[in-house]
PDB file of N, CA and C in Angstrom:
ATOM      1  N   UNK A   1     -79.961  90.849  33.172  1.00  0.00           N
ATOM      2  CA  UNK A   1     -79.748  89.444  33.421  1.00  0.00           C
ATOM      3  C   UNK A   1     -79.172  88.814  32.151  1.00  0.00           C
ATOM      4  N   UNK A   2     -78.422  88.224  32.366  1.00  0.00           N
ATOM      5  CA  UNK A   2     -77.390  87.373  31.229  1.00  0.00           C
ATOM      6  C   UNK A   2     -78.002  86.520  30.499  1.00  0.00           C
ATOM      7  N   UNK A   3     -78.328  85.789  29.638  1.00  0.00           N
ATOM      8  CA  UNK A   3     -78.836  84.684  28.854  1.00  0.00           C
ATOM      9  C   UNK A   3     -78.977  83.785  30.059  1.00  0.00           C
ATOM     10  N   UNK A   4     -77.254  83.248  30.522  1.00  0.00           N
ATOM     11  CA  UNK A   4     -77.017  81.970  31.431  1.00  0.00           C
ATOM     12  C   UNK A   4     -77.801  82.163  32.564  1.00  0.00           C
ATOM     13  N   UNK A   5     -78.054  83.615  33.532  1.00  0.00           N
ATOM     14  CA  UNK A   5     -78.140  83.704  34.494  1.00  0.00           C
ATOM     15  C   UNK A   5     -79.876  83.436  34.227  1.00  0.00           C
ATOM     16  N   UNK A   6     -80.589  83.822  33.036  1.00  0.00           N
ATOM     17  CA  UNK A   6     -82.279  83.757  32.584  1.00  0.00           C
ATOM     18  C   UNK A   6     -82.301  81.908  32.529  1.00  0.00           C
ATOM     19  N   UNK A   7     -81.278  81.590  31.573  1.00  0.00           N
ATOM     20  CA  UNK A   7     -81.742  79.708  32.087  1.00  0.00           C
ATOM     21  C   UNK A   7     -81.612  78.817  33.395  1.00  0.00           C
ATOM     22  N   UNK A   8     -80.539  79.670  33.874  1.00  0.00           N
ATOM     23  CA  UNK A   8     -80.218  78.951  35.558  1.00  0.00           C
ATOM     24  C   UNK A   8     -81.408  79.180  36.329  1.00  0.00           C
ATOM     25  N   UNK A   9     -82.293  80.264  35.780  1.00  0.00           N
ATOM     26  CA  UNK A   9     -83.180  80.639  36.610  1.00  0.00           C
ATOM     27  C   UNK A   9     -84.489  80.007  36.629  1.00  0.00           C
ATOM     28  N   UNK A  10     -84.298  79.720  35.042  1.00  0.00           N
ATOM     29  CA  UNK A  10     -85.986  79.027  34.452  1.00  0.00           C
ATOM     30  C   UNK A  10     -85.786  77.723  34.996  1.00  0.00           C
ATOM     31  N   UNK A  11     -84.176  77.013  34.684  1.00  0.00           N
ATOM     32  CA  UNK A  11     -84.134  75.465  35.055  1.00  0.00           C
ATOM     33  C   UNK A  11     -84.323  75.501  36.805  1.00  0.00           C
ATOM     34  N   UNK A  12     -83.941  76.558  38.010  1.00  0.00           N
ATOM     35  CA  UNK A  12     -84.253  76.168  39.205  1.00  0.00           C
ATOM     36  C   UNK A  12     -85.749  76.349  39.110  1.00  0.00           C
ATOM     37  N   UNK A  13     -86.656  77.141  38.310  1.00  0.00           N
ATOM     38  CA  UNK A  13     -88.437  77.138  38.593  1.00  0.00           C
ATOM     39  C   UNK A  13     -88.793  75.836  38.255  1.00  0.00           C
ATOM     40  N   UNK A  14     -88.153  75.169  36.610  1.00  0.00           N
ATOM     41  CA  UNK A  14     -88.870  73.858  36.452  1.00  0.00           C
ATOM     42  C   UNK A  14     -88.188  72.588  37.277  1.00  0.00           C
ATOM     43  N   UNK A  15     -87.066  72.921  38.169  1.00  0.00           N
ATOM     44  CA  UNK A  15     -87.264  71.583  39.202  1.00  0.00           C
ATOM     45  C   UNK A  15     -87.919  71.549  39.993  1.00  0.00           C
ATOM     46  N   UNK A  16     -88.110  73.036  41.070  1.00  0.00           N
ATOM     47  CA  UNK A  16     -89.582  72.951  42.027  1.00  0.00           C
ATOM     48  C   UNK A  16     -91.052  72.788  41.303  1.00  0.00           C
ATOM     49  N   UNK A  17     -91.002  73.256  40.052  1.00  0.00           N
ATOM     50  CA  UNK A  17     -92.800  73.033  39.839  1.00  0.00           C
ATOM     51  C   UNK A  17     -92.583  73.636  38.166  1.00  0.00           C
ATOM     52  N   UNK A  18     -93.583  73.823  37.528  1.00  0.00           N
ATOM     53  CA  UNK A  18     -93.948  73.555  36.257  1.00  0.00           C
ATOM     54  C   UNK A  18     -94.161  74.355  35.612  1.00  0.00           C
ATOM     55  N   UNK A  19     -93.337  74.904  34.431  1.00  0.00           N
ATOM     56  CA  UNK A  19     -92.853  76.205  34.014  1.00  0.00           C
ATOM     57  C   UNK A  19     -93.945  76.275  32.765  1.00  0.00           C
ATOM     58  N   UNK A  20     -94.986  77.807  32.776  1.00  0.00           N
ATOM     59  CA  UNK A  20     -95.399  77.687  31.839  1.00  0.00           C
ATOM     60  C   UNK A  20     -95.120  78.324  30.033  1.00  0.00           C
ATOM     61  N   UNK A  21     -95.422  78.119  29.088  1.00  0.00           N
ATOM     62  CA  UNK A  21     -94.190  78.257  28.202  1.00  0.00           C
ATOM     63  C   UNK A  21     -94.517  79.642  27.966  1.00  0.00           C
ATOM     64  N   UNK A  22     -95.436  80.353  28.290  1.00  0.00           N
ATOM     65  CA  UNK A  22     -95.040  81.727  27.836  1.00  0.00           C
ATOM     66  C   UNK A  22     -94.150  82.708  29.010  1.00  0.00           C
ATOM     67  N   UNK A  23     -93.903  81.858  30.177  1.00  0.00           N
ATOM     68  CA  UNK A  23     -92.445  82.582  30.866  1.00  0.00           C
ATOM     69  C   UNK A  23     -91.274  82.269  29.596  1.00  0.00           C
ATOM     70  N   UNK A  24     -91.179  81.084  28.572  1.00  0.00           N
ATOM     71  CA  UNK A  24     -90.035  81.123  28.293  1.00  0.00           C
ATOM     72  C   UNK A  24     -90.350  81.778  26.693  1.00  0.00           C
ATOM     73  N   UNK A  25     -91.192  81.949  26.365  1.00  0.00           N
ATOM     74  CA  UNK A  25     -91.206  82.933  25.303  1.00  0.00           C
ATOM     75  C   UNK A  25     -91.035  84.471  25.670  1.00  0.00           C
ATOM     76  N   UNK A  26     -91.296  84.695  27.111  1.00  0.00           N
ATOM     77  CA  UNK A  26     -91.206  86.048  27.474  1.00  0.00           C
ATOM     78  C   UNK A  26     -89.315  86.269  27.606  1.00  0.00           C
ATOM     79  N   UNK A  27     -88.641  84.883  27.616  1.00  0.00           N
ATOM     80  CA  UNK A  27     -87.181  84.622  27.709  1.00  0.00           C
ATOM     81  C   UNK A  27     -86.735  85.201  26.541  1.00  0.00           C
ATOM     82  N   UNK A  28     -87.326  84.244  25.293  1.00  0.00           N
ATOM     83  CA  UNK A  28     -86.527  84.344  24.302  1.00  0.00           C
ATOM     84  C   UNK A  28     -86.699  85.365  23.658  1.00  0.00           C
ATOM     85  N   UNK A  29     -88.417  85.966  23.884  1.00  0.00           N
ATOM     86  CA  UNK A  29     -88.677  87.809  23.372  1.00  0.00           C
ATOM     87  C   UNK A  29     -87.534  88.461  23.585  1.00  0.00           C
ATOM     88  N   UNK A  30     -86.852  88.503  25.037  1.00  0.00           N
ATOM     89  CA  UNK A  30     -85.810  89.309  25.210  1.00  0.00           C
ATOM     90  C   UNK A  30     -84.662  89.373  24.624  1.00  0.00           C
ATOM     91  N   UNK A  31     -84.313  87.782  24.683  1.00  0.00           N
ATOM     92  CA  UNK A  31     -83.036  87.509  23.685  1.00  0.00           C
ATOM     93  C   UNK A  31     -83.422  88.453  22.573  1.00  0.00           C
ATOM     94  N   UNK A  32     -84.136  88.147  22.171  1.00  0.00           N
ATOM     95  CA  UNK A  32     -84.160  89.068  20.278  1.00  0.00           C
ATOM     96  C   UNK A  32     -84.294  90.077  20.244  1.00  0.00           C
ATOM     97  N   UNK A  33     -84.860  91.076  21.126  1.00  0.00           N
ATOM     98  CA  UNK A  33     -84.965  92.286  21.469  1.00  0.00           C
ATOM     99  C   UNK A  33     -86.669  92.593  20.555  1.00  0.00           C
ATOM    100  N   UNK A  34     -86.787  93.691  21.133  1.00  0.00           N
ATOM    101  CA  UNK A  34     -88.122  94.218  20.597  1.00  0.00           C
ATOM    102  C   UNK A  34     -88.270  94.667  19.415  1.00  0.00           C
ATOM    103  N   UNK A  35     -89.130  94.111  18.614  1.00  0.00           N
ATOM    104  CA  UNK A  35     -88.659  94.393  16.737  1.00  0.00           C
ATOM    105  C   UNK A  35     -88.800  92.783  16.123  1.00  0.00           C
ATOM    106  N   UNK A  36     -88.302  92.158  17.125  1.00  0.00           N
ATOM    107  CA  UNK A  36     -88.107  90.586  16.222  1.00  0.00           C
ATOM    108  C   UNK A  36     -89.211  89.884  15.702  1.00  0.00           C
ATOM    109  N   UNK A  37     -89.160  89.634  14.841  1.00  0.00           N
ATOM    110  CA  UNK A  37     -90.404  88.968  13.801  1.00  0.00           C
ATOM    111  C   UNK A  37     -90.866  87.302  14.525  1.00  0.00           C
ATOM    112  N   UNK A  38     -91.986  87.091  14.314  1.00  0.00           N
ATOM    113  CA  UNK A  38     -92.726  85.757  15.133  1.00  0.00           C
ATOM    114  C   UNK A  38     -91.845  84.524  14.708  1.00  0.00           C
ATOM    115  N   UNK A  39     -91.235  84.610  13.412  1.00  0.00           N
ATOM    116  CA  UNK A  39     -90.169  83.469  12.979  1.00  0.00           C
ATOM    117  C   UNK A  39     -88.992  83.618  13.999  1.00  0.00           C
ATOM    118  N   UNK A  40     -87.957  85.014  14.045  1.00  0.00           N
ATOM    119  CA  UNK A  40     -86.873  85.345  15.037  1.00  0.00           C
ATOM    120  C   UNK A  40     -87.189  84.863  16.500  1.00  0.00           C
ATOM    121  N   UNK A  41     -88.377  85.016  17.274  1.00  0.00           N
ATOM    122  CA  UNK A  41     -89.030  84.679  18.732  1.00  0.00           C
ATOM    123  C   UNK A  41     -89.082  83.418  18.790  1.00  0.00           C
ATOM    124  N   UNK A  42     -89.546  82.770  17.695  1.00  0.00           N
ATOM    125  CA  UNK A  42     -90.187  81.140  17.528  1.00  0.00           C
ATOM    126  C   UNK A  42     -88.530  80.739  17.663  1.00  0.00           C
ATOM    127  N   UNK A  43     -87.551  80.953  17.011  1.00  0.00           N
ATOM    128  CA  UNK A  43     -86.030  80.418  17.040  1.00  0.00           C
ATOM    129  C   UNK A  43     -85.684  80.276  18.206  1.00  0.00           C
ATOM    130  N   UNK A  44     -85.863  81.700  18.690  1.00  0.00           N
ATOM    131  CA  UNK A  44     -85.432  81.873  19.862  1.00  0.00           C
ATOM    132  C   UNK A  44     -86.004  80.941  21.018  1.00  0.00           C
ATOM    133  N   UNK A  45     -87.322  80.874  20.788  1.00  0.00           N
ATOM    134  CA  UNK A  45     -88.510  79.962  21.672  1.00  0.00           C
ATOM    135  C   UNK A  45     -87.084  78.685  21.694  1.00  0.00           C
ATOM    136  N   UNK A  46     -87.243  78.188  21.073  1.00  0.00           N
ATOM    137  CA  UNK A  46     -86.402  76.573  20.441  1.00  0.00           C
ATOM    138  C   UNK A  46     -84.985  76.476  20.643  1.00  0.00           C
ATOM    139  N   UNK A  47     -84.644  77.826  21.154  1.00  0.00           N
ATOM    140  CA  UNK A  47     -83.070  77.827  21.635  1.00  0.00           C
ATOM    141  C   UNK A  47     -82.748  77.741  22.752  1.00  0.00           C
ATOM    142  N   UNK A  48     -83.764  78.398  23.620  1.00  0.00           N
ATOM    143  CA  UNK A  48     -83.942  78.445  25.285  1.00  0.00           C
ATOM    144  C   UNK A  48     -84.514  76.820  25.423  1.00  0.00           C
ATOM    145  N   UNK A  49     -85.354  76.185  24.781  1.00  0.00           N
ATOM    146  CA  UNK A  49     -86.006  75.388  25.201  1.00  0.00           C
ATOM    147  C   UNK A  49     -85.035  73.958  25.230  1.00  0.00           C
ATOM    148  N   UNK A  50     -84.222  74.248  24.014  1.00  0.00           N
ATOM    149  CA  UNK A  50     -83.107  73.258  23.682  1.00  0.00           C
ATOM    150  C   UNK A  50     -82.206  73.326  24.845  1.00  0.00           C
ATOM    151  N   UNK A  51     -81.780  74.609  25.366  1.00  0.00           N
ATOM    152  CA  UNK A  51     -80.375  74.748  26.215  1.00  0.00           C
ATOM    153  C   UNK A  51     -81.297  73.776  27.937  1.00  0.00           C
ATOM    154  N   UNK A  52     -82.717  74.149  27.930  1.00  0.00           N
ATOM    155  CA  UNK A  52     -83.168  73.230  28.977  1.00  0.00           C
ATOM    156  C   UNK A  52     -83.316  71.817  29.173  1.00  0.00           C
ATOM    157  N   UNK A  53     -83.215  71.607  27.837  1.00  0.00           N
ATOM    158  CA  UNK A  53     -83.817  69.954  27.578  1.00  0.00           C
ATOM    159  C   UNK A  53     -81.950  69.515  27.874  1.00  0.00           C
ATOM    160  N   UNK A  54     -81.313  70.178  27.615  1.00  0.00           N
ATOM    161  CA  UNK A  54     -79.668  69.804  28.015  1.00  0.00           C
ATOM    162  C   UNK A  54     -79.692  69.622  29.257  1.00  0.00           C
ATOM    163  N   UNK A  55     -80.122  70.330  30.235  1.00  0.00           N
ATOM    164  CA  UNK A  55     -80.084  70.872  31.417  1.00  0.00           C
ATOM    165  C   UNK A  55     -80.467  69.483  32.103  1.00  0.00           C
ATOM    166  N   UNK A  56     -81.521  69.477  31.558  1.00  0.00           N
ATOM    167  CA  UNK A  56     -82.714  68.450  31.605  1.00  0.00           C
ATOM    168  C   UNK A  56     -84.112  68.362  32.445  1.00  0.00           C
ATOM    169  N   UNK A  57     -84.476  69.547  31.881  1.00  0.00           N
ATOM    170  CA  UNK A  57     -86.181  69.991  31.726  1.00  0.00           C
ATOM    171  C   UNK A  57     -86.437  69.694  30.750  1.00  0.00           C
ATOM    172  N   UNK A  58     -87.977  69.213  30.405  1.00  0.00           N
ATOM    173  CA  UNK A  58     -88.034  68.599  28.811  1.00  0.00           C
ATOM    174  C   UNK A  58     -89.430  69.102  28.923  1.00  0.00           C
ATOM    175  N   UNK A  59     -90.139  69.423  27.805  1.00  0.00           N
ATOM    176  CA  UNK A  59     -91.767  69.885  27.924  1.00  0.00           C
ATOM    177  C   UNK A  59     -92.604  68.872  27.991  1.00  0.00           C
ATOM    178  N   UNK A  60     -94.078  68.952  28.305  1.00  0.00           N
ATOM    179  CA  UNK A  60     -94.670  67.929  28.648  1.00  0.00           C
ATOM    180  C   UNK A  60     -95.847  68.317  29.269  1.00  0.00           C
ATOM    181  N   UNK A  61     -96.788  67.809  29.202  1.00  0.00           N
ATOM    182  CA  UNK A  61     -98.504  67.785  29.464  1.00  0.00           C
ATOM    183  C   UNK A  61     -98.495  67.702  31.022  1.00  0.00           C
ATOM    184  N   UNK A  62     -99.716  68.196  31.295  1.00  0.00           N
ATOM    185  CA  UNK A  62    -100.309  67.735  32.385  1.00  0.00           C
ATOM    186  C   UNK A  62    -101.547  67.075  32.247  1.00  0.00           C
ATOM    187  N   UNK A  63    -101.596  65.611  32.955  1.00  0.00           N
ATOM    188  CA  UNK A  63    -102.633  64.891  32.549  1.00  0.00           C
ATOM    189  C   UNK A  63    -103.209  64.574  34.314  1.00  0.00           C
ATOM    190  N   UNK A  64    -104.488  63.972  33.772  1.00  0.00           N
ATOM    191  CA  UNK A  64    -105.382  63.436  34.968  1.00  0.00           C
ATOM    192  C   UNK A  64    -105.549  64.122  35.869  1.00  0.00           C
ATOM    193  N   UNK A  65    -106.515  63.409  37.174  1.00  0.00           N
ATOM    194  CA  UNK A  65    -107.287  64.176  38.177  1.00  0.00           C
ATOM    195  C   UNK A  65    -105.679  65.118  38.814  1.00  0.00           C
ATOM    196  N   UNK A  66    -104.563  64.434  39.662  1.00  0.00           N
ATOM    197  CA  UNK A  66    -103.711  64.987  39.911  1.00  0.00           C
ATOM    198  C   UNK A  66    -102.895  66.167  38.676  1.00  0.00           C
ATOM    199  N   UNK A  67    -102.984  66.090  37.672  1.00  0.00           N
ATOM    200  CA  UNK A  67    -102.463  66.921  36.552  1.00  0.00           C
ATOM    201  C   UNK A  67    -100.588  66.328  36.980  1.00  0.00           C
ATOM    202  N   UNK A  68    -100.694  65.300  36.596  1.00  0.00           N
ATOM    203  CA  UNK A  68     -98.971  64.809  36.583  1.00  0.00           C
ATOM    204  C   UNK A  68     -98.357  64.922  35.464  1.00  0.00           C
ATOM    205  N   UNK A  69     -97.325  65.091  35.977  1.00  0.00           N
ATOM    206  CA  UNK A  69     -96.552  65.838  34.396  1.00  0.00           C
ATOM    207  C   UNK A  69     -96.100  64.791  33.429  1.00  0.00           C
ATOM    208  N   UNK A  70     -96.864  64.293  32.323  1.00  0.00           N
ATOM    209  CA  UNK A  70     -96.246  63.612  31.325  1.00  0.00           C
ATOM    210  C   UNK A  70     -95.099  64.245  30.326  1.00  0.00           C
ATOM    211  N   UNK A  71     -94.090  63.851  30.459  1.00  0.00           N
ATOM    212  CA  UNK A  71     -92.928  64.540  29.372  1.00  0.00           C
ATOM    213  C   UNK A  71     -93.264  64.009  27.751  1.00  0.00           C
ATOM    214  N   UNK A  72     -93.062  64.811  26.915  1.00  0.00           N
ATOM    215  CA  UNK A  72     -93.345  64.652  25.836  1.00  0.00           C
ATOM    216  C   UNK A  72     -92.256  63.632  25.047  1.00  0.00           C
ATOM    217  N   UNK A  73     -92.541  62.285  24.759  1.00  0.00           N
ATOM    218  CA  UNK A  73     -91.222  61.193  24.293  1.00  0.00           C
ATOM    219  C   UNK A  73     -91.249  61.525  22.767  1.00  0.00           C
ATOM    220  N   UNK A  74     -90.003  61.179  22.522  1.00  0.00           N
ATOM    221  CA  UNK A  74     -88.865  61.361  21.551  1.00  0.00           C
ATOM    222  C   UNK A  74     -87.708  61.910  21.500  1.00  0.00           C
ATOM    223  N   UNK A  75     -87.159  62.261  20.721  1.00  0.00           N
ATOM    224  CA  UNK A  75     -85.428  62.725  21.149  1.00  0.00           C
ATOM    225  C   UNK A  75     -85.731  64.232  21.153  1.00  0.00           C
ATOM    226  N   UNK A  76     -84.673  64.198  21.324  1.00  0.00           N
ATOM    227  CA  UNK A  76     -84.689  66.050  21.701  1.00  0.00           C
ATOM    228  C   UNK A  76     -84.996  66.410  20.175  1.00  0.00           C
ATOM    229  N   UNK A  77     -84.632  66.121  19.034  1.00  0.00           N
ATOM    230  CA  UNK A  77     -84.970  67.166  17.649  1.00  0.00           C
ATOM    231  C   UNK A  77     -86.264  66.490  17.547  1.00  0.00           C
ATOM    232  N   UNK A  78     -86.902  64.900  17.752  1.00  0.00           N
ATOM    233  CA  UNK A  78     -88.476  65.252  17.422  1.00  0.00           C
ATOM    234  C   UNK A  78     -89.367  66.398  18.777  1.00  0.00           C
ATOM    235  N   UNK A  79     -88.905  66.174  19.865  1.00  0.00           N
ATOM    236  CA  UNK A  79     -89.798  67.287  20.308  1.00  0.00           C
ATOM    237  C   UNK A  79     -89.114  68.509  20.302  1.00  0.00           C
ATOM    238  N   UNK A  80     -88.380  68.838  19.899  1.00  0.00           N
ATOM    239  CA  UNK A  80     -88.282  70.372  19.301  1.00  0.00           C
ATOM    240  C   UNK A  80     -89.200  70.705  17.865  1.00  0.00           C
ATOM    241  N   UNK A  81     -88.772  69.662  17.036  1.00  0.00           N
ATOM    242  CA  UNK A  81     -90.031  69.920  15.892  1.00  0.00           C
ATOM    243  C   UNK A  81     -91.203  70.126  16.434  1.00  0.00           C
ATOM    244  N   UNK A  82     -91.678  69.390  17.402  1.00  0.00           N
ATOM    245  CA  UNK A  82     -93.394  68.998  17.809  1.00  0.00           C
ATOM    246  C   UNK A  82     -93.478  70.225  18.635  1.00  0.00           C
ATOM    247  N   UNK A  83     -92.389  70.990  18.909  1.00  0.00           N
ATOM    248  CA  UNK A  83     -92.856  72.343  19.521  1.00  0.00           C
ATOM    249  C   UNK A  83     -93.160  73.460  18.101  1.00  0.00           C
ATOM    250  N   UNK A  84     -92.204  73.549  17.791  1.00  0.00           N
ATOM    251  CA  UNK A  84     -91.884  74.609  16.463  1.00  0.00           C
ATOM    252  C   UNK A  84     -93.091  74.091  15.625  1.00  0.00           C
ATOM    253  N   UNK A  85     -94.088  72.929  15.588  1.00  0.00           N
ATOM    254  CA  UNK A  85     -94.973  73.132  14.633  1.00  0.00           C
ATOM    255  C   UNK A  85     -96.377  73.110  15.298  1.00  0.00           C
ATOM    256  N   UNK A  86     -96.301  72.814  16.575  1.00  0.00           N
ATOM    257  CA  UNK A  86     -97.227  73.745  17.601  1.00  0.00           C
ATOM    258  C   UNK A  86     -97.280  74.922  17.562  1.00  0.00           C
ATOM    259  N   UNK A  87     -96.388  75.792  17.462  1.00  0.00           N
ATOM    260  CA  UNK A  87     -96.386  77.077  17.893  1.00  0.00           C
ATOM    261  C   UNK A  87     -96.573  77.739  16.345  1.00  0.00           C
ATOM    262  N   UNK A  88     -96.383  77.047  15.715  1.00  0.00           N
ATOM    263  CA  UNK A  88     -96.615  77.688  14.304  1.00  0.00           C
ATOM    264  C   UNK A  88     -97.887  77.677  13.946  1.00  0.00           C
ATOM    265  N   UNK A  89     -98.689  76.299  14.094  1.00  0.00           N
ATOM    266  CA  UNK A  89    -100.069  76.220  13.570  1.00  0.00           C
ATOM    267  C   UNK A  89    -100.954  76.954  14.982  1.00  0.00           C
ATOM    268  N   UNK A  90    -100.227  77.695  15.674  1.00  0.00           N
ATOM    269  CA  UNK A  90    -100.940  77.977  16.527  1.00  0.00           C
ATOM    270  C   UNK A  90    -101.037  79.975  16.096  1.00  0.00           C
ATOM    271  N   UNK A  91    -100.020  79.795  15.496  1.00  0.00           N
ATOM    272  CA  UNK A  91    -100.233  81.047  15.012  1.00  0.00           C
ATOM    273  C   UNK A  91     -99.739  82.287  15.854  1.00  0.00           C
ATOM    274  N   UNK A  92     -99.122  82.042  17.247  1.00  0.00           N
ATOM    275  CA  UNK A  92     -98.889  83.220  18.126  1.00  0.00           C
ATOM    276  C   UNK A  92     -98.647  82.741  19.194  1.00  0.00           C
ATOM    277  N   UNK A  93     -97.605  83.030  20.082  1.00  0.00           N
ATOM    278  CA  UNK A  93     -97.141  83.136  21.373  1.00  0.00           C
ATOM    279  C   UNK A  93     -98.065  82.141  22.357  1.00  0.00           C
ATOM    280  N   UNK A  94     -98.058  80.761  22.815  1.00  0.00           N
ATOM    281  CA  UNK A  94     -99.028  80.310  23.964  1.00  0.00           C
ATOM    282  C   UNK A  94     -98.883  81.184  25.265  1.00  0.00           C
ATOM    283  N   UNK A  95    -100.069  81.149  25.382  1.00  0.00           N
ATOM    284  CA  UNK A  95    -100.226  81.664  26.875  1.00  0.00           C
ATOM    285  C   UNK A  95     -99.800  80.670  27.591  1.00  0.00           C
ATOM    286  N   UNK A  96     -99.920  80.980  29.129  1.00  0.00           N
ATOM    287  CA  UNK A  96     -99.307  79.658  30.347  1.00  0.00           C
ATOM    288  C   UNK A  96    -100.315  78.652  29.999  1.00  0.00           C
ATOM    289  N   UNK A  97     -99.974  77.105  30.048  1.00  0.00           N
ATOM    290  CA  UNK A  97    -100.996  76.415  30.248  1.00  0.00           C
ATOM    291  C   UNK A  97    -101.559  76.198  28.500  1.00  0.00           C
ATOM    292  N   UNK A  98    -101.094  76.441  27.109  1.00  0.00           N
ATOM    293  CA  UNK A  98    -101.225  76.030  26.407  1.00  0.00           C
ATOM    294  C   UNK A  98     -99.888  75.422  25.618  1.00  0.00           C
ATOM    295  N   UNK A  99    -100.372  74.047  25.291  1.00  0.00           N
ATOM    296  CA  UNK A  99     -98.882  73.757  24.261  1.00  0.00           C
ATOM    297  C   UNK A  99     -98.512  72.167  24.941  1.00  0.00           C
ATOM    298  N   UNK A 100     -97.405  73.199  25.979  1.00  0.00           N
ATOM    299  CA  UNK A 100     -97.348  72.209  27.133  1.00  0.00           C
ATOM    300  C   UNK A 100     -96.330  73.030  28.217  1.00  0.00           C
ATOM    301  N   UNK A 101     -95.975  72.486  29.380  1.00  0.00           N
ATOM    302  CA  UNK A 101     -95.266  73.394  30.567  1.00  0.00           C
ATOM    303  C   UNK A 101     -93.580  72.488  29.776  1.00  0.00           C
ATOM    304  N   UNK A 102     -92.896  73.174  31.117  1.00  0.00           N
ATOM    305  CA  UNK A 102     -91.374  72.878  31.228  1.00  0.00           C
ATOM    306  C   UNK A 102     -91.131  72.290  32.421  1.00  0.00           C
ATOM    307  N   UNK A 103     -90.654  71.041  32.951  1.00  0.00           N
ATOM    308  CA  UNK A 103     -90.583  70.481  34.036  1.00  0.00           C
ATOM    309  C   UNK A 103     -88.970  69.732  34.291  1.00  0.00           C
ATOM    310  N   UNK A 104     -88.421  69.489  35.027  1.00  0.00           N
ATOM    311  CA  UNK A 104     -87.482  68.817  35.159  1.00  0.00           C
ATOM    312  C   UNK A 104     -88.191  67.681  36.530  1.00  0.00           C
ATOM    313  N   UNK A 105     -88.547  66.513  35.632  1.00  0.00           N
ATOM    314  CA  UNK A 105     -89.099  65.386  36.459  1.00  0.00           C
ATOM    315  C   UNK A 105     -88.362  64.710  37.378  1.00  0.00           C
ATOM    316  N   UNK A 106     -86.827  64.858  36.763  1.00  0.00           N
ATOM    317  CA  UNK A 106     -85.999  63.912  37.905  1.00  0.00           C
ATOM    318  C   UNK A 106     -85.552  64.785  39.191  1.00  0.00           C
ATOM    319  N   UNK A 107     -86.078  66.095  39.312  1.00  0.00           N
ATOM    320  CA  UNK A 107     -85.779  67.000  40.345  1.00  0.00           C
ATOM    321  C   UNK A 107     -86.629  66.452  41.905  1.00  0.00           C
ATOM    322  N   UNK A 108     -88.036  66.039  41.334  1.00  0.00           N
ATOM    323  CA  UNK A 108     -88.654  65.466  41.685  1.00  0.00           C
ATOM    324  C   UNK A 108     -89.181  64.283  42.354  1.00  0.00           C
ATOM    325  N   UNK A 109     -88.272  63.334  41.590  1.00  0.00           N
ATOM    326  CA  UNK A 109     -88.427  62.072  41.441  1.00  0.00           C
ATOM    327  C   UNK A 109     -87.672  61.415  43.015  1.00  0.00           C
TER     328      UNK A 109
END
């Protein structure tokens, strides 16, 4: 599967429903191939995540009894930072369901 054909794919999951971020670290693992250091993956994390927020999936919480998807506000480089220093002080790869998901809200809307 192609880079393009792995984001066309992640952006049609986060317009039906709510992508969790270690599908897209399992993305960008691939991009780098097996060998790549947690800094090389983390780039990579932030490259896939960037080409979505273009797309326009943006990351973002799930809050309250319904768990509705709050998108995370600021421009695209503060929440790319606020990812890259999540994932750093976190020390390792989130599982689904930590951090925050990938959603495209206006798919929805």
């Amino acid at each position: 599967m192609s880079d393009e054909e792995g984001l066309e794919s992640l952006l049609r999951y986060a317009r039906e429903d709510r992508v969790g971020l270690s599908v897209v670290v399992a993305m960008a693992a691939a991009k780098v191939g097996e060998g790549a250091t947690f800094t090389e993956t983390t780039a990579a994390l932030l490259s896939v995540v960037s080409a979505l927020i273009d797309r326009g999936a943006v990351p973002g919480d799930l809050v309250g009894e319904d768990r509705d998807f709050v998108a995370w506000p600021g421009s695209k480089d503060e929440v790319l930072s606020r990812l890259a220093c999540e994932v750093k002080a976190l020390g390792e790869f989130p599982a689904t369901g930590e951090l925050c998901w990938i959603h495209d809200p206006a798919a929805t809307a």
